[in-house]
Protein backbone atom coordinates (compact mmCIF):
# COMPACT_ATOMS: atom_id res chain seq x y z
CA UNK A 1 0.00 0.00 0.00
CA UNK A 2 2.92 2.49 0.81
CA UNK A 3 4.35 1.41 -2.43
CA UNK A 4 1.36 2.35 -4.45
CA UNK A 5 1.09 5.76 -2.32
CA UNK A 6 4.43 6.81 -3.45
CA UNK A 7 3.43 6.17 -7.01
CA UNK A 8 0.35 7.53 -7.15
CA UNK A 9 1.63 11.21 -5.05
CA UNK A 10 3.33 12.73 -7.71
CA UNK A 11 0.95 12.41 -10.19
CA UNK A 12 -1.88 14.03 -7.28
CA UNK A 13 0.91 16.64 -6.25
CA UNK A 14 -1.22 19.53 -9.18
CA UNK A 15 -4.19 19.45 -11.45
CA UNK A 16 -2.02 19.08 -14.93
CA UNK A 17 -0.33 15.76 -13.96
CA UNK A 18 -3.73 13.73 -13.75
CA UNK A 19 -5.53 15.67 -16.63
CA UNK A 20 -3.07 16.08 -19.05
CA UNK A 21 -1.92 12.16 -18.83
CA UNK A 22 -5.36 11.05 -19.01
CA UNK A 23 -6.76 13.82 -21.23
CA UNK A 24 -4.23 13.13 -23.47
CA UNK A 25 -4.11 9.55 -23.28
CA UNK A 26 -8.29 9.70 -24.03
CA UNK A 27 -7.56 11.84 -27.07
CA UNK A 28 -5.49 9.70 -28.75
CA UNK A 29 -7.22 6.45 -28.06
CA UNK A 30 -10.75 8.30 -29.32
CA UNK A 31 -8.98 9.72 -32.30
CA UNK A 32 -7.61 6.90 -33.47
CA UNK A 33 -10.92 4.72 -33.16
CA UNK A 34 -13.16 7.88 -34.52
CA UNK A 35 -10.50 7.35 -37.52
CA UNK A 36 -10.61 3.82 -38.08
CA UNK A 37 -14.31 4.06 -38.02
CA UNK A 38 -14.49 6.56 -40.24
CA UNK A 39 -12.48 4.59 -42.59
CA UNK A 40 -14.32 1.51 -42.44
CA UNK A 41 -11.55 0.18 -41.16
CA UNK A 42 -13.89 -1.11 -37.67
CA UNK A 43 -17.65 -0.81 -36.88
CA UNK A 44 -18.33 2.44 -35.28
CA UNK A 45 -17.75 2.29 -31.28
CA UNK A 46 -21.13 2.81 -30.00
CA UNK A 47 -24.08 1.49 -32.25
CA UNK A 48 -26.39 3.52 -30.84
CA UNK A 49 -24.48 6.99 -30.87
CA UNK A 50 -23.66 8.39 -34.63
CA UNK A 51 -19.68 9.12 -35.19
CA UNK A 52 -20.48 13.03 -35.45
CA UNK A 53 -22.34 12.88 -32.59
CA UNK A 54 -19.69 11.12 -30.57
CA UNK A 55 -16.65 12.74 -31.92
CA UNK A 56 -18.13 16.25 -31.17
CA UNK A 57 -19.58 14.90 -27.72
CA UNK A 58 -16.18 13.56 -26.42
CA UNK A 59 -13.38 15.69 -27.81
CA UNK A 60 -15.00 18.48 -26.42
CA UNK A 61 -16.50 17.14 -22.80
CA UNK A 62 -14.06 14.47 -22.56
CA UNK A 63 -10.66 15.74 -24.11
CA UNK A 64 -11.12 19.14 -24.39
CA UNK A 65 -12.99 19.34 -20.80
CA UNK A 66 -9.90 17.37 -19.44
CA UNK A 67 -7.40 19.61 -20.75
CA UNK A 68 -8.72 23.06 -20.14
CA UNK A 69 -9.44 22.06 -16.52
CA UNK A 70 -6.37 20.64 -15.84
CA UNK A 71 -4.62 24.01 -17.14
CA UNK A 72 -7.13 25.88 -15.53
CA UNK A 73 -6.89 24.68 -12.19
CA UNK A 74 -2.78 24.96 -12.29
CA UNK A 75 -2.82 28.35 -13.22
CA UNK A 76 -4.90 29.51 -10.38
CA UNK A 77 -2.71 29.04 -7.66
CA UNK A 78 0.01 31.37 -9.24
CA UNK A 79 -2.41 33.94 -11.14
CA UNK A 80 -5.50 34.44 -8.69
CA UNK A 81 -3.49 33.23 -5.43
CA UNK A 82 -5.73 30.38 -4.67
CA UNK A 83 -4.84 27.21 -2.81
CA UNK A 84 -3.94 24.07 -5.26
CA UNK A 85 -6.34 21.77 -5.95
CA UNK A 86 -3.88 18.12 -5.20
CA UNK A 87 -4.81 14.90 -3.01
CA UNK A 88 -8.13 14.22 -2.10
CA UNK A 89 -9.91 16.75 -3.56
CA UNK A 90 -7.96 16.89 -6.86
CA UNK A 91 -7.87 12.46 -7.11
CA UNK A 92 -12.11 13.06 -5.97
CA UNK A 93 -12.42 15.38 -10.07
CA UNK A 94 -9.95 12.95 -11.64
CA UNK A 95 -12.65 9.91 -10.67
CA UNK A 96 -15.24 12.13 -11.96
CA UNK A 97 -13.92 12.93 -15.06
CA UNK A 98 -13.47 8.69 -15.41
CA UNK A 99 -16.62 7.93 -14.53
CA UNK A 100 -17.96 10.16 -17.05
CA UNK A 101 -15.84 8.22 -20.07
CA UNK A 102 -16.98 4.90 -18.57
CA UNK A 103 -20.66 5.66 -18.51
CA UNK A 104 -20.24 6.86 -22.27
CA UNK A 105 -18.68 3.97 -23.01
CA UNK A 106 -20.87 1.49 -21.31
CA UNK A 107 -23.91 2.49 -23.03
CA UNK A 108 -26.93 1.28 -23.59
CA UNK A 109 -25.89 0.40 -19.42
CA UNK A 110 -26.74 1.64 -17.01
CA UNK A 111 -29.94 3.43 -17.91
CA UNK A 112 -29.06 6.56 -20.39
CA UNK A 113 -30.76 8.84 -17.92
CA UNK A 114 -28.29 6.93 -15.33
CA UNK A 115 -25.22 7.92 -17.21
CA UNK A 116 -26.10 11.43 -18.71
CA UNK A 117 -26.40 11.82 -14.78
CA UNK A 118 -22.92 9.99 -14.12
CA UNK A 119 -20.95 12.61 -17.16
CA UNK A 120 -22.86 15.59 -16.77
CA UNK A 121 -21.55 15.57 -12.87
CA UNK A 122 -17.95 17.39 -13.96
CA UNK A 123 -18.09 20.72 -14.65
CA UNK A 124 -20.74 21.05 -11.43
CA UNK A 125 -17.95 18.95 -9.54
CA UNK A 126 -14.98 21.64 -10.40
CA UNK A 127 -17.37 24.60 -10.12
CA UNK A 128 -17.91 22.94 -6.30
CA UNK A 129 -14.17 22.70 -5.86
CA UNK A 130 -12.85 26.22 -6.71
CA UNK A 131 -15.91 28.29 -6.56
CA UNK A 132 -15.20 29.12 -2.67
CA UNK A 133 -11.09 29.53 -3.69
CA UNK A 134 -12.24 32.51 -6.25
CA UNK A 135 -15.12 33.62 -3.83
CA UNK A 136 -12.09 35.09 -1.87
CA UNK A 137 -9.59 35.47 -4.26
CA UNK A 138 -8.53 39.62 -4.55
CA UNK A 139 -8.92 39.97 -7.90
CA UNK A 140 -12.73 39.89 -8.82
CA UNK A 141 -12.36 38.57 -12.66
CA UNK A 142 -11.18 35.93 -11.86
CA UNK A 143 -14.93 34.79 -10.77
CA UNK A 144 -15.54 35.25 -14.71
CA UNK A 145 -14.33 31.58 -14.68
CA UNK A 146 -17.52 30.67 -12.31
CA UNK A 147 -20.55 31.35 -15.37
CA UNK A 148 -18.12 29.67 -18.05
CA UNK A 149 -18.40 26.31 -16.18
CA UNK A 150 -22.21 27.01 -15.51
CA UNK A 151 -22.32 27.94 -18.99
CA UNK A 152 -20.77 24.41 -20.32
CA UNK A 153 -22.43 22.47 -17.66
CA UNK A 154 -26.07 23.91 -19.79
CA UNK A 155 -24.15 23.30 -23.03
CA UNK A 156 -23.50 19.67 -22.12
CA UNK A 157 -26.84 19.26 -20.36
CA UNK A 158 -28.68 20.35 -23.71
CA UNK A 159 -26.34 17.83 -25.74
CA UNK A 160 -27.80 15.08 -23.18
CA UNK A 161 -31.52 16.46 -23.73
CA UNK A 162 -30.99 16.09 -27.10
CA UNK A 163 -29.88 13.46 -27.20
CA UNK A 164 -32.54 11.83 -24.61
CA UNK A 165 -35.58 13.37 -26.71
CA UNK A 166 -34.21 12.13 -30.03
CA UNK A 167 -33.33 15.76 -31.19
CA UNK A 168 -30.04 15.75 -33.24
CA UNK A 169 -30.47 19.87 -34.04
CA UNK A 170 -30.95 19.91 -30.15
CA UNK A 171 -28.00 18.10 -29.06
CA UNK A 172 -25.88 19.53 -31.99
CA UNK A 173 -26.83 23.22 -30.12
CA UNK A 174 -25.37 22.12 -27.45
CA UNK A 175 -21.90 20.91 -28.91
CA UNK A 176 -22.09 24.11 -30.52
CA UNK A 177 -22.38 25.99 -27.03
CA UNK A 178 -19.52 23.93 -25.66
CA UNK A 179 -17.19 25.29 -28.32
CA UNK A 180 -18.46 28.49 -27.22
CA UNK A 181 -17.81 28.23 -23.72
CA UNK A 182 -14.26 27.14 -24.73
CA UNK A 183 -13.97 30.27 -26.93
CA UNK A 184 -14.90 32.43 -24.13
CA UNK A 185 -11.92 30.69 -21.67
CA UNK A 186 -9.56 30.84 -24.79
CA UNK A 187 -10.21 34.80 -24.95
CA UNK A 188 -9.92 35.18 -21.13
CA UNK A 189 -7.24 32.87 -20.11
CA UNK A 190 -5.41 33.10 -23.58
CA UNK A 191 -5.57 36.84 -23.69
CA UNK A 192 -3.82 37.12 -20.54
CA UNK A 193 -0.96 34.14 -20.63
CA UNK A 194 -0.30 35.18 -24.10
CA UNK A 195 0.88 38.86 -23.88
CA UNK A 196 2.53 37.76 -20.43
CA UNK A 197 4.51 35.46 -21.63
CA UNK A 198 5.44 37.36 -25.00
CA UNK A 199 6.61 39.96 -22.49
CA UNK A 200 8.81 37.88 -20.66
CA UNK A 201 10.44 36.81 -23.85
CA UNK A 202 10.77 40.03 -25.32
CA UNK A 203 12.58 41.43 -22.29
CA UNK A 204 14.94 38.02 -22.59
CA UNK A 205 15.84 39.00 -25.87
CA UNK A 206 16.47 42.48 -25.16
CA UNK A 207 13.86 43.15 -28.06
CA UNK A 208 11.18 45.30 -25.88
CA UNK A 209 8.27 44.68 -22.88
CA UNK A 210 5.27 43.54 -22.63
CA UNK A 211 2.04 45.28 -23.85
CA UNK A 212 0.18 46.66 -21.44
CA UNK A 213 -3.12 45.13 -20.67
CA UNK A 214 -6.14 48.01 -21.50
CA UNK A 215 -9.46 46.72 -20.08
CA UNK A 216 -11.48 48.20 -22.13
CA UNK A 217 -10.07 46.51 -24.84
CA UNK A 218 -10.41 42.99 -23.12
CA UNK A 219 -13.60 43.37 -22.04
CA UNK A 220 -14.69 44.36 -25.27
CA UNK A 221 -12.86 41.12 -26.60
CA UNK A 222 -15.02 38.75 -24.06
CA UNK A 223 -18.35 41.10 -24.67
CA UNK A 224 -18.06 40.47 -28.73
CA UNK A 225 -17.86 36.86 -28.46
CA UNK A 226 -20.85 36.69 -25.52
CA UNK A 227 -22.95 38.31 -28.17
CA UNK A 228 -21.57 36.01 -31.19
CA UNK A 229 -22.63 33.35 -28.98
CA UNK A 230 -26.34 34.43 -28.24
CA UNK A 231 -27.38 35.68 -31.41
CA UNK A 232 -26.09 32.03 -33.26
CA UNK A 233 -27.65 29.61 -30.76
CA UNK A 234 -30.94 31.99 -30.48
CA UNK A 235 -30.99 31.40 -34.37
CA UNK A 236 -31.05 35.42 -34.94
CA UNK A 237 -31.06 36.23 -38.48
CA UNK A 238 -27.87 35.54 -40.37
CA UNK A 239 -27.05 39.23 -41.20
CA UNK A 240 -26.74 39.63 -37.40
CA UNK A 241 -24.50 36.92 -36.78
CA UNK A 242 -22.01 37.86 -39.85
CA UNK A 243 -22.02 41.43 -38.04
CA UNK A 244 -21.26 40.15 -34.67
CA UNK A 245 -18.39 37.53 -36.18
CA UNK A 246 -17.10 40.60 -38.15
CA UNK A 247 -16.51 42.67 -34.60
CA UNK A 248 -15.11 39.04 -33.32
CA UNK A 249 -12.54 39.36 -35.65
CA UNK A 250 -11.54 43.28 -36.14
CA UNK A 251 -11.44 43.64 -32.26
CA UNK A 252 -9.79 40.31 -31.68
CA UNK A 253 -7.27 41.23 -34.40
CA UNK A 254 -6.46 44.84 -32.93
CA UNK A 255 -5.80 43.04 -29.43
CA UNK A 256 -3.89 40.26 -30.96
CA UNK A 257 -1.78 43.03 -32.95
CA UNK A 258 -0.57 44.78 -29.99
CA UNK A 259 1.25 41.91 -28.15
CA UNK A 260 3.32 41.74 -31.41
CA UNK A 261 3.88 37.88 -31.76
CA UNK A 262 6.07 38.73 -34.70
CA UNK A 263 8.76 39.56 -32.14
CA UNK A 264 9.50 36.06 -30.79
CA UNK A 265 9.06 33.96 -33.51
CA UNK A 266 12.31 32.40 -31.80
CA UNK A 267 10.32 31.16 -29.05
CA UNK A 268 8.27 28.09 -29.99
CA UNK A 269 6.18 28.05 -26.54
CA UNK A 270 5.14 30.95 -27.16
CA UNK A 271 4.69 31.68 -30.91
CA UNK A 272 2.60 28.59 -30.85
CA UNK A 273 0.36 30.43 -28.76
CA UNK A 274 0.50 33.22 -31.25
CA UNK A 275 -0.38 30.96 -33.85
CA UNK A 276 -3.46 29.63 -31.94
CA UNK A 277 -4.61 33.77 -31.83
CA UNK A 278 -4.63 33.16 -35.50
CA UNK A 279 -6.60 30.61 -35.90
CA UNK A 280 -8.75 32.04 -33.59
CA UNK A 281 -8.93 35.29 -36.15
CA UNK A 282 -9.55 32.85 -38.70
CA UNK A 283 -12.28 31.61 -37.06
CA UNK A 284 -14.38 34.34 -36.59
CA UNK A 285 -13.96 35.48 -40.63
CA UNK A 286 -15.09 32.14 -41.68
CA UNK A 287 -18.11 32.49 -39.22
CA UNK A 288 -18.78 36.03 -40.83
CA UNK A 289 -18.15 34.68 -44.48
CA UNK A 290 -20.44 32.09 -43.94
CA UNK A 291 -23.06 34.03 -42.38
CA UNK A 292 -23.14 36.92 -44.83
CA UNK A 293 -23.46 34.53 -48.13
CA UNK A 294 -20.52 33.20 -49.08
CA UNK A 295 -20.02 29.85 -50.30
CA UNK A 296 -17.70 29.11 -47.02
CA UNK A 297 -19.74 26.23 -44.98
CA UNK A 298 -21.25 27.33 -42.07
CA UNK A 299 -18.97 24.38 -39.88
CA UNK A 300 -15.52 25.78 -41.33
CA UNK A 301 -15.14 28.11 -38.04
CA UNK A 302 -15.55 25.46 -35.39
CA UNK A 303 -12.88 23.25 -37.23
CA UNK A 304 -10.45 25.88 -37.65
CA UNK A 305 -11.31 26.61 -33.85
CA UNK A 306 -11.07 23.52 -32.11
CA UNK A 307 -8.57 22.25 -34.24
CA UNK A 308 -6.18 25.05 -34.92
CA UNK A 309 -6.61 27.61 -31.70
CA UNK A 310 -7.65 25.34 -29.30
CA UNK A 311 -5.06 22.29 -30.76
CA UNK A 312 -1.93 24.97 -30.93
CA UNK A 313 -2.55 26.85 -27.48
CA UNK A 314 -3.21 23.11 -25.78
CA UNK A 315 0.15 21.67 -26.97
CA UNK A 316 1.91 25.18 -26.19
CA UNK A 317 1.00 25.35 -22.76
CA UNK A 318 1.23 21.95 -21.89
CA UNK A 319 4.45 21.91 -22.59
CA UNK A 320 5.47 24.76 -20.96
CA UNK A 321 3.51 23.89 -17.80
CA UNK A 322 5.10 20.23 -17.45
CA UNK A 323 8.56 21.88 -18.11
CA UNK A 324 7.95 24.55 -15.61
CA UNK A 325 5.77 22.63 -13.10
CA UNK A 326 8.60 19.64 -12.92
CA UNK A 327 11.59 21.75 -12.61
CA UNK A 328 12.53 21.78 -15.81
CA UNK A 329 13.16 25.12 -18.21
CA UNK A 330 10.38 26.17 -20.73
CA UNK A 331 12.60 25.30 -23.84
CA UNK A 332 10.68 22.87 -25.81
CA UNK A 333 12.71 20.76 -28.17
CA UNK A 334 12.31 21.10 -32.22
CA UNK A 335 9.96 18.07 -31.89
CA UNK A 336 6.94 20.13 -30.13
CA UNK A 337 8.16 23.29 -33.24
CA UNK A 338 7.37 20.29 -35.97
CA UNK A 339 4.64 19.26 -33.47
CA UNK A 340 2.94 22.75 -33.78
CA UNK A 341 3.26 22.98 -37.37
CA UNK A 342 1.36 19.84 -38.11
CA UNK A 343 -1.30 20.91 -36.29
CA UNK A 344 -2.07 24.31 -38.28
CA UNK A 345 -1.79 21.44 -41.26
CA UNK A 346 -4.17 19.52 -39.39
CA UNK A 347 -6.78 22.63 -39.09
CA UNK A 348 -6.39 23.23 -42.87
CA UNK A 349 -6.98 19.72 -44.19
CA UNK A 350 -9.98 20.06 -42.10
CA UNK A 351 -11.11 23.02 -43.92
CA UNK A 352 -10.32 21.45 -46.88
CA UNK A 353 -12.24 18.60 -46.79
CA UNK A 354 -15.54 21.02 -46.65
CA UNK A 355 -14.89 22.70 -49.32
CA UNK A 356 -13.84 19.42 -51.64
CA UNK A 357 -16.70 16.50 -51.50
CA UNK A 358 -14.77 14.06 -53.96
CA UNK A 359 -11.53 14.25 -51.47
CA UNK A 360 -13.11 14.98 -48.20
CA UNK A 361 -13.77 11.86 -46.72
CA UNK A 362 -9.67 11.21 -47.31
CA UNK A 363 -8.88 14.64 -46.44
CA UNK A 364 -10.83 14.27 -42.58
CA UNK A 365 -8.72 11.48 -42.53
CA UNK A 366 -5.45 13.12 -43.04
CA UNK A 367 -6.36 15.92 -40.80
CA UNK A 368 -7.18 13.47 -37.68
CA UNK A 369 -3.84 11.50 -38.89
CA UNK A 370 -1.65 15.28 -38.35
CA UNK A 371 -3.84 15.77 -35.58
CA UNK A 372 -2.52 12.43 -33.84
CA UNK A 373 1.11 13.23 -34.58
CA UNK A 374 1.60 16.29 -32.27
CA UNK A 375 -0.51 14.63 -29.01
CA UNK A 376 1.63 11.31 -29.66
CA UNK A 377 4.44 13.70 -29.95
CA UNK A 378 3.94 15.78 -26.51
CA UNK A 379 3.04 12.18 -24.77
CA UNK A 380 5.95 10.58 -25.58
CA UNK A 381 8.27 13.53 -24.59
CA UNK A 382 5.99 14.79 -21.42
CA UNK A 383 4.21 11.20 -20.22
CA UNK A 384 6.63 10.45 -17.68
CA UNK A 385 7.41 13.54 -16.23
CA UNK A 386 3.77 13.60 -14.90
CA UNK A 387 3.76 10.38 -13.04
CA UNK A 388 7.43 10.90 -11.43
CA UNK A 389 8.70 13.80 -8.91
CA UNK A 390 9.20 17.33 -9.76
CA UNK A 391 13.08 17.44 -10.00
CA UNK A 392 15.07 18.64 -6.82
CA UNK A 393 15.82 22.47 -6.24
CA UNK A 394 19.23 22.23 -6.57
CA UNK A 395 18.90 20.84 -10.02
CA UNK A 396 16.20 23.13 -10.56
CA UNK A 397 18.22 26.38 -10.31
CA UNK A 398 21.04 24.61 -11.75
């Protein structure tokens, strides 16, 4: 019993050893049988669940939600002075989180009321865990986090009503909120890690500071996207939606523009994160293109979001966390800069294939194929790291 203490401590000791490993670990093994079913290559996993369905239903509120909380809950400690979430409480999400995967997976048992009950207990679980922590943290935004989590607990409660009553539109709203609610915590969290860090690497290379934060700005950032995101799932008329992408992506690319990425194209870590911005600008024009009539499919923006954005500023700052959290110094090796770059392939083969029906069905397979590459990549470099002992101090400031 000691034995299996010791082993299982480390990887309890902060919120991105458990998550990332098992996050990461859950990706890949969902990717690669989404793939092969997609292929023909195997019978799709669950009979009773279509492979859109359950691709957009677990990369987002199994992968995705894995992920984001586990960077989430790291960076709170350091940026909103929070106590860590580690042992009891931290191992309490982890079996949460599982519980969630194995009632998706063990469908049509228990009861599908039973295990929409069982999945849809995570983001109330976290909410539960740091909601006092922020309740008393000094800085008031960072209780911003508290109606995201409320806001993709609805998103994946509507994907389960949907998906209870039969309704596919219903349950595709609410994958549509969740990428939402993930686009909000990208602009938030993002928007402040990203000029931060830039900063710090700009002063390293003697090439300038950081730029300062102007609220105004970022709260105009957060307020665009809120309204992107009411008008599209209230169905508003298409005209409005193109406007509101169109402010998504001039105010987004004025903010962007000031932390001048350009500047540290040297630093992967963080001009991966820069790259994810892109993406993000990307996303919002394709929204606007599609809404305002032009022959761009409505879907383009969610692939070049969760794929590109969210795909680039995951693999960024997972790296940079493990290599900081462990002891280690944030230089990622050229692996994670090759790593990077087939992801933005991976987000355009993805936008390729809607645009190309002859090709597409080979062309979603290439882009899952590049997206598999860069998480095999990170686990292989990072796996171990999680489940062993930060590295002593003395190596540490060595």
């Amino acid at each position: 019993m000691d034995a299996l203490r010791r082993h299982i401590a480390p990887l309890l000791a902060s919120a991105f050893r458990p998550f990332y490993l098992l996050g990461v670990a859950y990706g890949l093994a969902l990717m690669t049988a989404w793939t092969g079913a997609w292929l023909a290559i195997w019978p799709a996993p669950l009979a009773g669940l279509s492979l859109r369905q359950l691709h957009g239903h677990e990369m987002l509120f199994g992968f995705a939600a894995a992920v984001v909380i586990g960077i989430v809950l790291t960076a709170l400690p350091s940026w909103a002075h929070t106590p860590e979430v580690r042992g009891a409480p931290l191992a309490v999400l982890v079996l949460v989180w599982l519980a969630g995967r194995v009632a998706v997976w063990s469908a049509p048992w228990p009861a599908a009321s039973w295990h929409a009950a069982i999945d849809l207990a995570f983001f109330p679980a976290v909410f539960v865990v740091v909601a006092p922590c922020l309740l008393r943290a000094a800085n008031r935004l960072y209780l911003l986090l508290l109606p995201i989590l409320l806001a993709l607990f609805g998103a994946h409660l509507a994907w389960y009503a949907g998906m209870l009553d039969g309704s596919d539109r219903l349950a595709t709203t609410g994958l549509r909120a969740g990428v939402y609610g993930l686009v909000a915590l990208f602009v938030l969290k993002g928007g402040v890690l990203t000029p931060v860090f830039t900063g710090n690497a700009l002063r390293e290379a003697g090439r300038g500071d950081q730029a300062r934060f102007v609220m105004a700005l970022d709260a105009a950032a957060l307020a665009v996207v809120v309204a992107l995101a009411c008008l599209d799932l209230a169905g508003a008329p298409a005209n409005w939606i193109g406007t509101a992408a169109v402010a998504c992506t001039l105010v987004h690319a004025w903010r962007v523009a000031r932390w001048k990425g350009w500047r540290v194209v040297d630093a992967p870590l963080v001009w991966g994160m820069h790259l994810g911005f892109a993406w993000l600008l990307c996303a919002f024009a394709l929204k606007a293109a599609a809404e305002l009539g032009s022959a761009v499919p409505e879907a383009a923006w969610v692939h070049a979001f969760t794929v590109g954005s969210l795909g680039l500023m995951m693999l960024a700052l997972m790296t940079r966390v493990v290599l900081r959290h462990t002891g280690r110094a944030p230089v990622a090796p050229r692996a994670m800069s090759i790593a990077m770059v087939a992801m933005s392939l991976a987000a355009l083969a993805r936008l390729a294939a809607v645009h190309v029906d002859a090709a597409g069905h080979g062309l979603v397979a290439l882009a899952a194929l590049l997206w598999l590459a860069p998480f095999a990549t990170w686990f292989a470099l990072y796996a171990a790291m999680l489940v062993t002992p930060s590295l002593p101090r003395e190596i540490q400031r060595a």
